[in-house]
Protein backbone atom coordinates (compact mmCIF):
# COMPACT_ATOMS: atom_id res chain seq x y z
CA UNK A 1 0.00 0.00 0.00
CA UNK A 2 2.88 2.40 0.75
CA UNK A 3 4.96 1.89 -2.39
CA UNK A 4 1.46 1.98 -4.28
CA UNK A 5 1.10 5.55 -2.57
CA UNK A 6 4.83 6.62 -2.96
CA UNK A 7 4.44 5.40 -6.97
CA UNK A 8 1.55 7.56 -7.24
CA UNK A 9 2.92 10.49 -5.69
CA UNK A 10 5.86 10.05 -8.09
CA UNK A 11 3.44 10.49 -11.37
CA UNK A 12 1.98 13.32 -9.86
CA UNK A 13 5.22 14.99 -9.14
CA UNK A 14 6.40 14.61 -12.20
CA UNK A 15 3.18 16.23 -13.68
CA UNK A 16 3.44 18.81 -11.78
CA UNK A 17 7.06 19.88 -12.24
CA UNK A 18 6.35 19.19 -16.28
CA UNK A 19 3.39 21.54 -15.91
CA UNK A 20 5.94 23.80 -14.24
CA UNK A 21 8.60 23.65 -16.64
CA UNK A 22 6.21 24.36 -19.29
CA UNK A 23 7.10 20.44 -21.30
CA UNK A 24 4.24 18.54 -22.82
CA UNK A 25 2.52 15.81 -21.38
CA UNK A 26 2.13 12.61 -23.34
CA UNK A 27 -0.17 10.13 -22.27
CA UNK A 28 2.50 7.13 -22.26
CA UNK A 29 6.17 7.57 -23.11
CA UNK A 30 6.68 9.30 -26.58
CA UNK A 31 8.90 7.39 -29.08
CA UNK A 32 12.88 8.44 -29.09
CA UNK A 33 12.57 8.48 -33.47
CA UNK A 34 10.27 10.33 -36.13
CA UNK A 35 10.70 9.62 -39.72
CA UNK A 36 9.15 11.95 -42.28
CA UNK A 37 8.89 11.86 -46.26
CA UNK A 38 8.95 15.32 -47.48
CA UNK A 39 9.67 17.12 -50.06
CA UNK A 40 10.25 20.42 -48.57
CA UNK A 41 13.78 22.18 -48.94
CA UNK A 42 16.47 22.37 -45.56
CA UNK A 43 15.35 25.87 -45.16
CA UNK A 44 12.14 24.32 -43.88
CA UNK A 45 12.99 21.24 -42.39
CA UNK A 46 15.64 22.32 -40.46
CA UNK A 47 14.30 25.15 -39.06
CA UNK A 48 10.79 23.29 -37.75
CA UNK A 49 12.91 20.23 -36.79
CA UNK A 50 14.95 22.41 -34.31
CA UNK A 51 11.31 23.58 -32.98
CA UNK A 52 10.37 20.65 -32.35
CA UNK A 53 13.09 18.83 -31.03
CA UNK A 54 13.80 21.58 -28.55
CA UNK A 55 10.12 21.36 -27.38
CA UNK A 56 10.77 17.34 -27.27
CA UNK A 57 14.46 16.92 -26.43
CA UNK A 58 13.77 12.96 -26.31
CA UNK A 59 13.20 12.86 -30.24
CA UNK A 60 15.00 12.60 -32.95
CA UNK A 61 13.99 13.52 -36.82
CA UNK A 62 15.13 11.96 -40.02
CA UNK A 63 13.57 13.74 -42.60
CA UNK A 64 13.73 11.61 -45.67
CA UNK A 65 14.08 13.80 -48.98
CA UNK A 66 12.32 12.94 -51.48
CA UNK A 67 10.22 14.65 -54.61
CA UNK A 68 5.80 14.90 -54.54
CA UNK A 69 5.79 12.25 -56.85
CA UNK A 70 8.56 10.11 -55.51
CA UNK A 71 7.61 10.58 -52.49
CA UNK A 72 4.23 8.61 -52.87
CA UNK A 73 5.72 6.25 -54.98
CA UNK A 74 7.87 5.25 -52.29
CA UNK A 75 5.23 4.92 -49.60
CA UNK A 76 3.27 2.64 -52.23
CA UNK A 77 6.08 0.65 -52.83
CA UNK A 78 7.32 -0.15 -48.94
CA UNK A 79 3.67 -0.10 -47.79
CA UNK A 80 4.61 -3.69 -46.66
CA UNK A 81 7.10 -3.75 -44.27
CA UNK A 82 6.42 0.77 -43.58
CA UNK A 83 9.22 2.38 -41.76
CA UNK A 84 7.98 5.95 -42.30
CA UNK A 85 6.27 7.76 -39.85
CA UNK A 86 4.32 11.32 -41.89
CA UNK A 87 4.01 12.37 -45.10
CA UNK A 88 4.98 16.30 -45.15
CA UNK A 89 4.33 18.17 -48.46
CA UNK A 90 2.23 21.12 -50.29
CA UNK A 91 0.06 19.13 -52.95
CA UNK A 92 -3.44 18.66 -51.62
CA UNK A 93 -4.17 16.12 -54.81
CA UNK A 94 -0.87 13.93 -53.55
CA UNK A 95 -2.34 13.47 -50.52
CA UNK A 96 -5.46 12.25 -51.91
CA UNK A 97 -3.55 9.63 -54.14
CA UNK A 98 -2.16 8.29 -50.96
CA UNK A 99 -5.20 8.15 -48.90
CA UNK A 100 -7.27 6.89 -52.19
CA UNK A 101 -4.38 3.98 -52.03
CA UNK A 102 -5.21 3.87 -48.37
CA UNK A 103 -1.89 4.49 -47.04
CA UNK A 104 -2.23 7.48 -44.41
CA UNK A 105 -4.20 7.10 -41.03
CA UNK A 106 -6.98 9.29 -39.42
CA UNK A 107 -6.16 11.49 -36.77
CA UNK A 108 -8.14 13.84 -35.12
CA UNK A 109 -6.02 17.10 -34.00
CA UNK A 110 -6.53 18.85 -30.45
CA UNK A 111 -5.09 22.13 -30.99
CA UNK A 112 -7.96 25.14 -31.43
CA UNK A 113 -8.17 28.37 -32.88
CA UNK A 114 -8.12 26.46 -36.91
CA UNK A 115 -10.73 27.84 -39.16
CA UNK A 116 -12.95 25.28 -41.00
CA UNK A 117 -11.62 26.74 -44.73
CA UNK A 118 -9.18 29.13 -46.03
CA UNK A 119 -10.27 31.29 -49.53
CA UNK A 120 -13.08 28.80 -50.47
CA UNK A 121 -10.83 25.67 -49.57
CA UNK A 122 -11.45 23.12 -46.32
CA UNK A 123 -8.03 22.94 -44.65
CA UNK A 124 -8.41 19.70 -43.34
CA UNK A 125 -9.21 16.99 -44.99
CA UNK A 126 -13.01 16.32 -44.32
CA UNK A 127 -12.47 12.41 -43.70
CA UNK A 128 -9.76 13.14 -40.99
CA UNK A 129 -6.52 11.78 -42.61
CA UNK A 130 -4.36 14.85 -43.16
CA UNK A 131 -4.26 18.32 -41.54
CA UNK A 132 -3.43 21.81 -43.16
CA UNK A 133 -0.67 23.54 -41.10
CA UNK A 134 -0.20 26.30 -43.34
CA UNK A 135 -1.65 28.21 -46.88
CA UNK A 136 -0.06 28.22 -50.28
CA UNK A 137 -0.50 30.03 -53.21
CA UNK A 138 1.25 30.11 -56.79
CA UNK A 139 2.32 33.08 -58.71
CA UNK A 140 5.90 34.50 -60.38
CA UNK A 141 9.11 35.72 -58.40
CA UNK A 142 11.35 37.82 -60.33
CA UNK A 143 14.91 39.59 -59.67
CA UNK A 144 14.67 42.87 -59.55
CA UNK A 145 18.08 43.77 -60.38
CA UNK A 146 18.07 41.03 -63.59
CA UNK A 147 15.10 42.77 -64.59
CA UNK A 148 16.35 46.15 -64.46
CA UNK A 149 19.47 45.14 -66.26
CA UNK A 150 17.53 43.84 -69.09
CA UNK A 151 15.00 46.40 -69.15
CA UNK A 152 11.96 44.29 -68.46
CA UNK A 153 8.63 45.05 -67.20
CA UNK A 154 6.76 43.52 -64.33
CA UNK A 155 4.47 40.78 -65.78
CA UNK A 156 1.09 41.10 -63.36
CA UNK A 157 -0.79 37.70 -65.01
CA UNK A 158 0.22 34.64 -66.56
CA UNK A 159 -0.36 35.47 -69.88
CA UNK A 160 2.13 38.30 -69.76
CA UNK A 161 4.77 35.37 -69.32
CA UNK A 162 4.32 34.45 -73.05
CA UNK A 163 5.22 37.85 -74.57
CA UNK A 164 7.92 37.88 -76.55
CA UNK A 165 10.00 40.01 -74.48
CA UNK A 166 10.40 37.43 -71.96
CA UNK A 167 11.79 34.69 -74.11
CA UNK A 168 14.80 33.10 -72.66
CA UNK A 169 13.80 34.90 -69.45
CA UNK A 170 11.67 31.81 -67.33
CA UNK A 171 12.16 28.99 -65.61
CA UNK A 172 10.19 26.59 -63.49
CA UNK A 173 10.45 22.45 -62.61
CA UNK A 174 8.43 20.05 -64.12
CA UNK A 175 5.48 18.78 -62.67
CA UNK A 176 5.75 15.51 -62.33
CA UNK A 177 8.82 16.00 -60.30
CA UNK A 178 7.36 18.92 -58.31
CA UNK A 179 4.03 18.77 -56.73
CA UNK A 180 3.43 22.60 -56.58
CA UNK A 181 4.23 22.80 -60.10
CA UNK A 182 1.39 20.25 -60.79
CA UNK A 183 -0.82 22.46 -58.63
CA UNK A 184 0.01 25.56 -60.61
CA UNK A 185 -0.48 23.93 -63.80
CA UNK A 186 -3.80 22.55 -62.65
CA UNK A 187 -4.84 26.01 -61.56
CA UNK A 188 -4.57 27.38 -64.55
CA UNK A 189 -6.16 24.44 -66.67
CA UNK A 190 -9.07 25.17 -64.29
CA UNK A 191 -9.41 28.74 -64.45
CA UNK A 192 -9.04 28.99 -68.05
CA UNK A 193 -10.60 25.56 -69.40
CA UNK A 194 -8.47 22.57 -70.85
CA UNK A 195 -7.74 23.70 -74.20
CA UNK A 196 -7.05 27.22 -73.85
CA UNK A 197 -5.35 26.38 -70.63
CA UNK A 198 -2.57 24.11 -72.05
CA UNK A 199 -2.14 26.86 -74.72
CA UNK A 200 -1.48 29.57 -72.49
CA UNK A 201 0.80 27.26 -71.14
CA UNK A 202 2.36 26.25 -73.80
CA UNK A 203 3.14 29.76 -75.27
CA UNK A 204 4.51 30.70 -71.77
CA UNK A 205 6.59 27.67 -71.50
CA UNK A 206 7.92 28.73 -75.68
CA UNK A 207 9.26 31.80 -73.01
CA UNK A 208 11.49 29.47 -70.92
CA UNK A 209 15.19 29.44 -70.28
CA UNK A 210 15.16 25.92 -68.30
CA UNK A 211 13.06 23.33 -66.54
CA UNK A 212 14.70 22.88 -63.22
CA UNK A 213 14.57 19.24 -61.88
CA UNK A 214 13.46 20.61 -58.51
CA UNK A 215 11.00 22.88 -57.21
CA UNK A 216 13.54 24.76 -54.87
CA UNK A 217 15.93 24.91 -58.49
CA UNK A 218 14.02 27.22 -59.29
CA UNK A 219 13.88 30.30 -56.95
CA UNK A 220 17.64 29.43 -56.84
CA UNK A 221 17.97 30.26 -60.12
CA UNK A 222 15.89 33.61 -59.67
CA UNK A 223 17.73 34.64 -56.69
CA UNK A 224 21.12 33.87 -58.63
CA UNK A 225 20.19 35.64 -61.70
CA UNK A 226 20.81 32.51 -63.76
CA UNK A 227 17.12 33.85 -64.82
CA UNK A 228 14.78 36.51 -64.15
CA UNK A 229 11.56 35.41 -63.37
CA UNK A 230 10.29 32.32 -61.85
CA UNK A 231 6.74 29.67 -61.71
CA UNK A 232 6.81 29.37 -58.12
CA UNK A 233 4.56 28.25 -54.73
CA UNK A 234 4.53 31.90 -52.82
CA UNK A 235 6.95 30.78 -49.83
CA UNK A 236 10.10 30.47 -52.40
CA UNK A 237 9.47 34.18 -52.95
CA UNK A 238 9.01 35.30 -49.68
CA UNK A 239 11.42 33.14 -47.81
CA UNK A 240 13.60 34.28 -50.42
CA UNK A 241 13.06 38.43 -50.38
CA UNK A 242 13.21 38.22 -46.03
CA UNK A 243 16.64 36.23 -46.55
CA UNK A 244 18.04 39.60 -48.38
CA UNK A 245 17.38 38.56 -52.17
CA UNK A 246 16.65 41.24 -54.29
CA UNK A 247 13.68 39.53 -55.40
CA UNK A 248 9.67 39.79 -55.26
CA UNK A 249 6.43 37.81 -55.56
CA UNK A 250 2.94 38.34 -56.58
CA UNK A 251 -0.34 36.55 -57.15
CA UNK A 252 -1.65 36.75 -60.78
CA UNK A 253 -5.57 36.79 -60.38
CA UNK A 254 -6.17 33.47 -62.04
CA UNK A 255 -4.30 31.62 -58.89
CA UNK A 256 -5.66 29.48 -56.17
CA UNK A 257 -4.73 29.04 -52.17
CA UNK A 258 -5.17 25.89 -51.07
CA UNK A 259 -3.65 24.38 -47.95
CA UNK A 260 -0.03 22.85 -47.36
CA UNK A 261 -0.71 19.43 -45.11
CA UNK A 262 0.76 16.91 -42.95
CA UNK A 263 0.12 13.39 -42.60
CA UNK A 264 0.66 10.34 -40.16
CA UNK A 265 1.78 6.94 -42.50
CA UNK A 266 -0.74 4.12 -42.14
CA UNK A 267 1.09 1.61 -39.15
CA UNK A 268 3.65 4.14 -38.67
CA UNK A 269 6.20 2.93 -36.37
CA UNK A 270 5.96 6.02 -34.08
CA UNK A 271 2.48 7.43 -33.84
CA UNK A 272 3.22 9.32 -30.44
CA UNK A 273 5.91 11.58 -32.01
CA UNK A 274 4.06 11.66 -35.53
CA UNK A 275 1.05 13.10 -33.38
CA UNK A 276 3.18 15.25 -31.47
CA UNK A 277 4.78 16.79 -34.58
CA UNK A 278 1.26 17.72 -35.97
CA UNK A 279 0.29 19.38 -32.59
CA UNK A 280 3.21 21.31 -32.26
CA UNK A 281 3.06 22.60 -36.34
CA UNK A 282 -0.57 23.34 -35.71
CA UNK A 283 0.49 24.82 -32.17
CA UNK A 284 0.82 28.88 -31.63
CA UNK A 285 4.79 28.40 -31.41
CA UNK A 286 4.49 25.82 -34.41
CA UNK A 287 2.51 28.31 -36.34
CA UNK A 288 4.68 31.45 -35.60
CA UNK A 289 7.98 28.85 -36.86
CA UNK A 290 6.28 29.54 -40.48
CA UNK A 291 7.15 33.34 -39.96
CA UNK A 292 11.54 32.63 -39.88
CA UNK A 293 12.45 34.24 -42.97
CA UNK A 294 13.72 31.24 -43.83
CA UNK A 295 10.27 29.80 -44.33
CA UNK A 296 7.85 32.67 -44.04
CA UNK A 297 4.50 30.27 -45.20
CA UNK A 298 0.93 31.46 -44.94
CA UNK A 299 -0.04 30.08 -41.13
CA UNK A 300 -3.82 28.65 -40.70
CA UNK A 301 -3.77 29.99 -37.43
CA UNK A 302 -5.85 33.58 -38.32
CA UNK A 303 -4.17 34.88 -34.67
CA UNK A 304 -0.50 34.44 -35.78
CA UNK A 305 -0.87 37.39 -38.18
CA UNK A 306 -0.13 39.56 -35.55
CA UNK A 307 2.88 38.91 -35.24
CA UNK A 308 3.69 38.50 -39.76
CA UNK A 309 6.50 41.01 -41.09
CA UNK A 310 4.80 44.58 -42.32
CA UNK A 311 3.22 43.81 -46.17
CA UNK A 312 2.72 39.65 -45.21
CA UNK A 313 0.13 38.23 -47.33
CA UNK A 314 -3.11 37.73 -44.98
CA UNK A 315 -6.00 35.34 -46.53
CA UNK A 316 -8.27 35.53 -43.86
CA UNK A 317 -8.07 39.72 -44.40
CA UNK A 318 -7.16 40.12 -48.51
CA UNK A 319 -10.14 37.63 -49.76
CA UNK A 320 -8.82 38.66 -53.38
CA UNK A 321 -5.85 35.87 -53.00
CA UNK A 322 -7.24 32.74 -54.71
CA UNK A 323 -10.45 33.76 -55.53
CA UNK A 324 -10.62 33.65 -59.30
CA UNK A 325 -10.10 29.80 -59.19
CA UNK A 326 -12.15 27.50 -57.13
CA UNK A 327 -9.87 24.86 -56.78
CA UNK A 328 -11.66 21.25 -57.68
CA UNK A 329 -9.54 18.74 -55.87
CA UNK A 330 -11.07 15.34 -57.27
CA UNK A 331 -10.82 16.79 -60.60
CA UNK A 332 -6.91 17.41 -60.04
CA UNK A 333 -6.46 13.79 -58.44
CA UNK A 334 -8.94 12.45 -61.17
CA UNK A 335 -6.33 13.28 -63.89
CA UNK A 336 -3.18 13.83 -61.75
CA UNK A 337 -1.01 11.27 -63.97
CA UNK A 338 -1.98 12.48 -67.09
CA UNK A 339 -1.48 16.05 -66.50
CA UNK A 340 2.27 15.39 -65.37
CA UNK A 341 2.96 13.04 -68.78
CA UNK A 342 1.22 15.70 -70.70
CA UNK A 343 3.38 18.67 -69.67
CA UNK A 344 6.65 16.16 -69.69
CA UNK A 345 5.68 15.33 -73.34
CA UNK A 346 5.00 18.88 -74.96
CA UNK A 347 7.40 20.92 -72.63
CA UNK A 348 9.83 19.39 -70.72
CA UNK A 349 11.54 16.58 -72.89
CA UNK A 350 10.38 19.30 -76.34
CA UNK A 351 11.89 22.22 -75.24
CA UNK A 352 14.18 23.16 -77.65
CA UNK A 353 11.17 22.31 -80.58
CA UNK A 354 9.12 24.49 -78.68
CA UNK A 355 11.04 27.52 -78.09
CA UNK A 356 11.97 27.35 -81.69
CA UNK A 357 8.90 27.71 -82.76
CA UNK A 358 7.45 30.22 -80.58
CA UNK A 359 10.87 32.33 -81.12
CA UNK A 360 9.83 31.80 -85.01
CA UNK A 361 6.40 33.02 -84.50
CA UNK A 362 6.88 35.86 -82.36
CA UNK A 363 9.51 37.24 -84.89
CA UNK A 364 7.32 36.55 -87.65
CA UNK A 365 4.28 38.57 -85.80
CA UNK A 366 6.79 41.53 -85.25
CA UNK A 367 7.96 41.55 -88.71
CA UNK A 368 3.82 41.51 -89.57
CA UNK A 369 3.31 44.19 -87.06
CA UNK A 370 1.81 47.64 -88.49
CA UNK A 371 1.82 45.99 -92.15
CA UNK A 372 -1.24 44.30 -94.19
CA UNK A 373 -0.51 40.85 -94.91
CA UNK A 374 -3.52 38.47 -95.14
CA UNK A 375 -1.13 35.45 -96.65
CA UNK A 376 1.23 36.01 -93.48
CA UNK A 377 -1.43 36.58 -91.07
CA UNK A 378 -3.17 33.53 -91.90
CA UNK A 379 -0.11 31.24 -91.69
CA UNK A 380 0.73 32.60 -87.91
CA UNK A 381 -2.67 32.03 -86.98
CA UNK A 382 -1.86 28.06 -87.99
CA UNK A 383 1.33 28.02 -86.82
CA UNK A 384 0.12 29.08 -83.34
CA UNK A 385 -2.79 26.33 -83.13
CA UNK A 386 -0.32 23.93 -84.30
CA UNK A 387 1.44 24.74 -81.16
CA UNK A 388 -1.33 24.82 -79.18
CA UNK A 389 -2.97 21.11 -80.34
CA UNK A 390 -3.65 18.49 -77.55
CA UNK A 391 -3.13 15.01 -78.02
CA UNK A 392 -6.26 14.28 -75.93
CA UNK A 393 -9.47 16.36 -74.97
CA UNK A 394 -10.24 16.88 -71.42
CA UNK A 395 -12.77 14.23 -71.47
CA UNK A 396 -9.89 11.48 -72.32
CA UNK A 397 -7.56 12.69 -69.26
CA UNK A 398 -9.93 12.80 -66.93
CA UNK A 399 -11.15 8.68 -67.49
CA UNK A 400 -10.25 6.63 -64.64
CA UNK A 401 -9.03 3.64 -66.94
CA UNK A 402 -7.04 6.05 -69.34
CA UNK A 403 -5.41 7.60 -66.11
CA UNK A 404 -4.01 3.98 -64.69
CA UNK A 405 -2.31 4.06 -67.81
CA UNK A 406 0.49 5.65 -65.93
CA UNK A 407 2.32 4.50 -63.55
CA UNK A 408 6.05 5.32 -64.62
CA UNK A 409 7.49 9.05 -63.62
CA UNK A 410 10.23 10.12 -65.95
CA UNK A 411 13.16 11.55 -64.52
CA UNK A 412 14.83 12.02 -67.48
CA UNK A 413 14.12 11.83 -71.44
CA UNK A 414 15.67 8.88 -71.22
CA UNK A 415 13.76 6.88 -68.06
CA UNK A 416 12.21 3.39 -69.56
CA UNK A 417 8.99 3.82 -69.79
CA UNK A 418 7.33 0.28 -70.17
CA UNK A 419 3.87 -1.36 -72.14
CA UNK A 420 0.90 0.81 -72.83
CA UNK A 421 2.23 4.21 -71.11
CA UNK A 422 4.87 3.96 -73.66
CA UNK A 423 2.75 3.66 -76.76
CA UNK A 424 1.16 6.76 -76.26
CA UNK A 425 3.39 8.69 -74.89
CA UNK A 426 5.44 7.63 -77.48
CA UNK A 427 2.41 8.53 -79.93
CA UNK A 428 2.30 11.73 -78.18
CA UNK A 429 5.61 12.93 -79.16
CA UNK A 430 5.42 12.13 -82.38
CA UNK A 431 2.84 14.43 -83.23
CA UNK A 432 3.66 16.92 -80.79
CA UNK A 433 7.56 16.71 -82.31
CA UNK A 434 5.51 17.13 -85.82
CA UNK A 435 3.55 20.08 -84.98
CA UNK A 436 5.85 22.17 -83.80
CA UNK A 437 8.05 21.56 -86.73
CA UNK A 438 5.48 22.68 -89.02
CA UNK A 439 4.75 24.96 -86.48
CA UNK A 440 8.06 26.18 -86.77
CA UNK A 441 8.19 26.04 -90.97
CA UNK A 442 4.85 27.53 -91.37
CA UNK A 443 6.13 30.82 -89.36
CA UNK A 444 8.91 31.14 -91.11
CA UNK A 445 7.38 31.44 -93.84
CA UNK A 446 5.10 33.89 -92.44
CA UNK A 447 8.44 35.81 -92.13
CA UNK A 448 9.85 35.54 -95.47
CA UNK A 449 6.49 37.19 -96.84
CA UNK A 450 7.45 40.18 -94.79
């Protein structure tokens, strides 16, 4: 009876002087080990893991590296025999693959103060299985100084990008290596419909200097100068001005905000820690992390804009950010596969086709500028839907079947792509490869008229 007494005046002391010190209280010991797939840069991962592990000196973080894409591939593939703990990334739609393959596991957050939606978008997922710990939004960082130095304007939309007077001047990573880069293409396939939405990007992308192969490659390259203006998720830009760059970001109005999100790995290994790690993120010190300049994301937390840098975006105040595009997220995940061969097809692996012929016809519209030339006019016009053709109609990339086509991400030009997938993709290129050819011939001629 007396040790039973001493025992329980033992917990109870060591409540109290935890209460005291200010530590957390777990019911049951936490695990010493937390293993996270993300696809977040050091900037970010280092700075919250620090947080954390100062708030919970007793754990230890790997965080495993790995692209959107990869990264779900991987938790597919060791589904098995899991050793991963969270899945920690920005794509909404990648996190509905993996709970569509039914690979994450419900948990139900205690922290308060979350609003049900941020913009028009629900920042948690509705059935429970991953939480939104911060906003993101796509738009365009540029250099100021590169711009200055080569006398260019501020683009303010998307369609700016594909003037001619940015050619050589863009860069951004492909999406089916970079989950925000999916999202942005998305977003502006649904704001402006399928057809005219791959042709906008299409003529931007005739603008590029390089597709990066990651989605922190490219605000390196903007802060660097290697190029002026940058396809980016919003953080890049402002994580990137706060750290001294002379750089700066903005929203064009066809955009959306959706939420970044966290994850716990179905059987993870360590589902104390994972737990903790989303409390703490969705925590008032977790949410004021996302202000280091290092990170500077949009918080969920509507309170922790009190303490945001002078000029920080606030969605819950500046309802214009994101609200051109209502963001449909079973429509992304519907066709998520086929979007990311599409844009690999026409842009990324057919760059060098493509800028030639957008370089021939934008020299062969300013040659036709200010004169009358019917012939000429007529041949740009062809040369330009040439460009702009789709292998498929929206109705095709949006079929379940059609999408479970593809399964193999391309790294490279060169990555063995297998059966079916290959066929078309392989059929694909072929026309694409012929189009803008003619594309590129039919402009030229346009030119010689003139």
């Amino acid at each position: 009876m007396l040790k039973h007494m001493q025992s329980r005046a033992l917990v109870a002391g060591a409540v109290l002087a935890a209460a005291l010190l200010g530590l957390p209280i777990q019911a049951g010991a936490m695990e010493d080990k937390l293993v996270i797939v993300t696809s977040y840069p050091p900037d970010t991962t280092d700075t919250v893991k620090k947080a954390f592990e100062a708030k919970h000196p007793g754990v230890q973080i790997e965080m495993l590296k790995k692209q959107t894409v990869a990264g779900i591939k991987y938790l597919q593939e060791t589904a098995g025999n899991n050793a991963s703990d969270m899945f920690w990334a920005s794509s909404p739609d990648a996190f509905e693959v993996l709970k569509g393959s039914s690979l994450l596991q419900k948990y139900e957050t205690k922290v308060k103060g979350i609003p049900e939606k941020v913009g028009a978008f629900p920042i948690n997922d509705p059935d429970g299985y991953y939480k939104g710990f911060a906003a993101s939004g796509y738009g365009i960082m540029w250099n100021t100084r590169y711009m200055k130095a080569k006398n260019l304007p501020v683009p303010a939309t998307w369609a700016d990008l594909a003037k001619p007077i940015y050619h050589g001047h863009v860069g951004i990573s492909a999406a089916s290596r970079s989950g925000t880069t999916h999202l942005t293409v998305e977003t502006v396939l649904q704001g402006k419909g399928w057809d005219e939405g791959w042709a906008l990007w299409k003529a931007i992308a005739g603008n590029f200097k390089t597709v990066t192969e990651r989605s922190f490659g490219v605000p390196d390259g903007v802060n660097s100068g290697q190029f002026g203006l940058g396809i980016v998720i919003d953080f890049f830009g402002f994580s990137s001005k706060a750290s001294g760059f002379p750089v700066e970001f903005l929203y064009p109005p066809v955009t959306t905000l959706v939420p970044a999100n966290i994850a716990i790995v179905k059987n993870a290994p360590h589902p104390k820690a994972a737990a903790a790690f989303i409390e703490f993120l969705l925590s008032p010190d977790g949410q004021e992390v996302l202000l280091d300049p290092k990170i500077m994301r949009l918080p969920v937390n509507p309170a922790t804009y009190a303490k945001a840098p002078k000029g920080f975006p606030n969605p819950f105040k500046d309802s214009s950010i994101g609200a051109a595009v209502k963001f449909d997220l079973d429509l992304s995940k519907d066709r998520y596969n086929v979007v990311n061969s599409l844009f690999d097809v026409m842009i990324t692996y057919r760059l060098e086709d493509l800028q030639a012929a957008t370089r021939a016809i934008q020299s062969a519209e300013q040659a036709l500028s200010g004169k009358g030339n019917a012939q000429a006019e007529k041949l740009i016009k062809e040369a330009k839907a040439l460009v702009a053709k789709m292998p498929i109609d929206e109705a095709k990339a949006t079929d379940k079947d059609f999408n479970a086509i593809f399964k193999t991400k391309r790294k490279k030009a060169s990555t063995k792509v297998e059966g079916r997938q290959a066929e078309i993709e392989q059929q694909w290129d072929s026309e694409v490869k012929a189009n803008y050819a003619k594309a590129r011939e039919l402009a030229e001629k346009a030119a010689s008229m003139l």
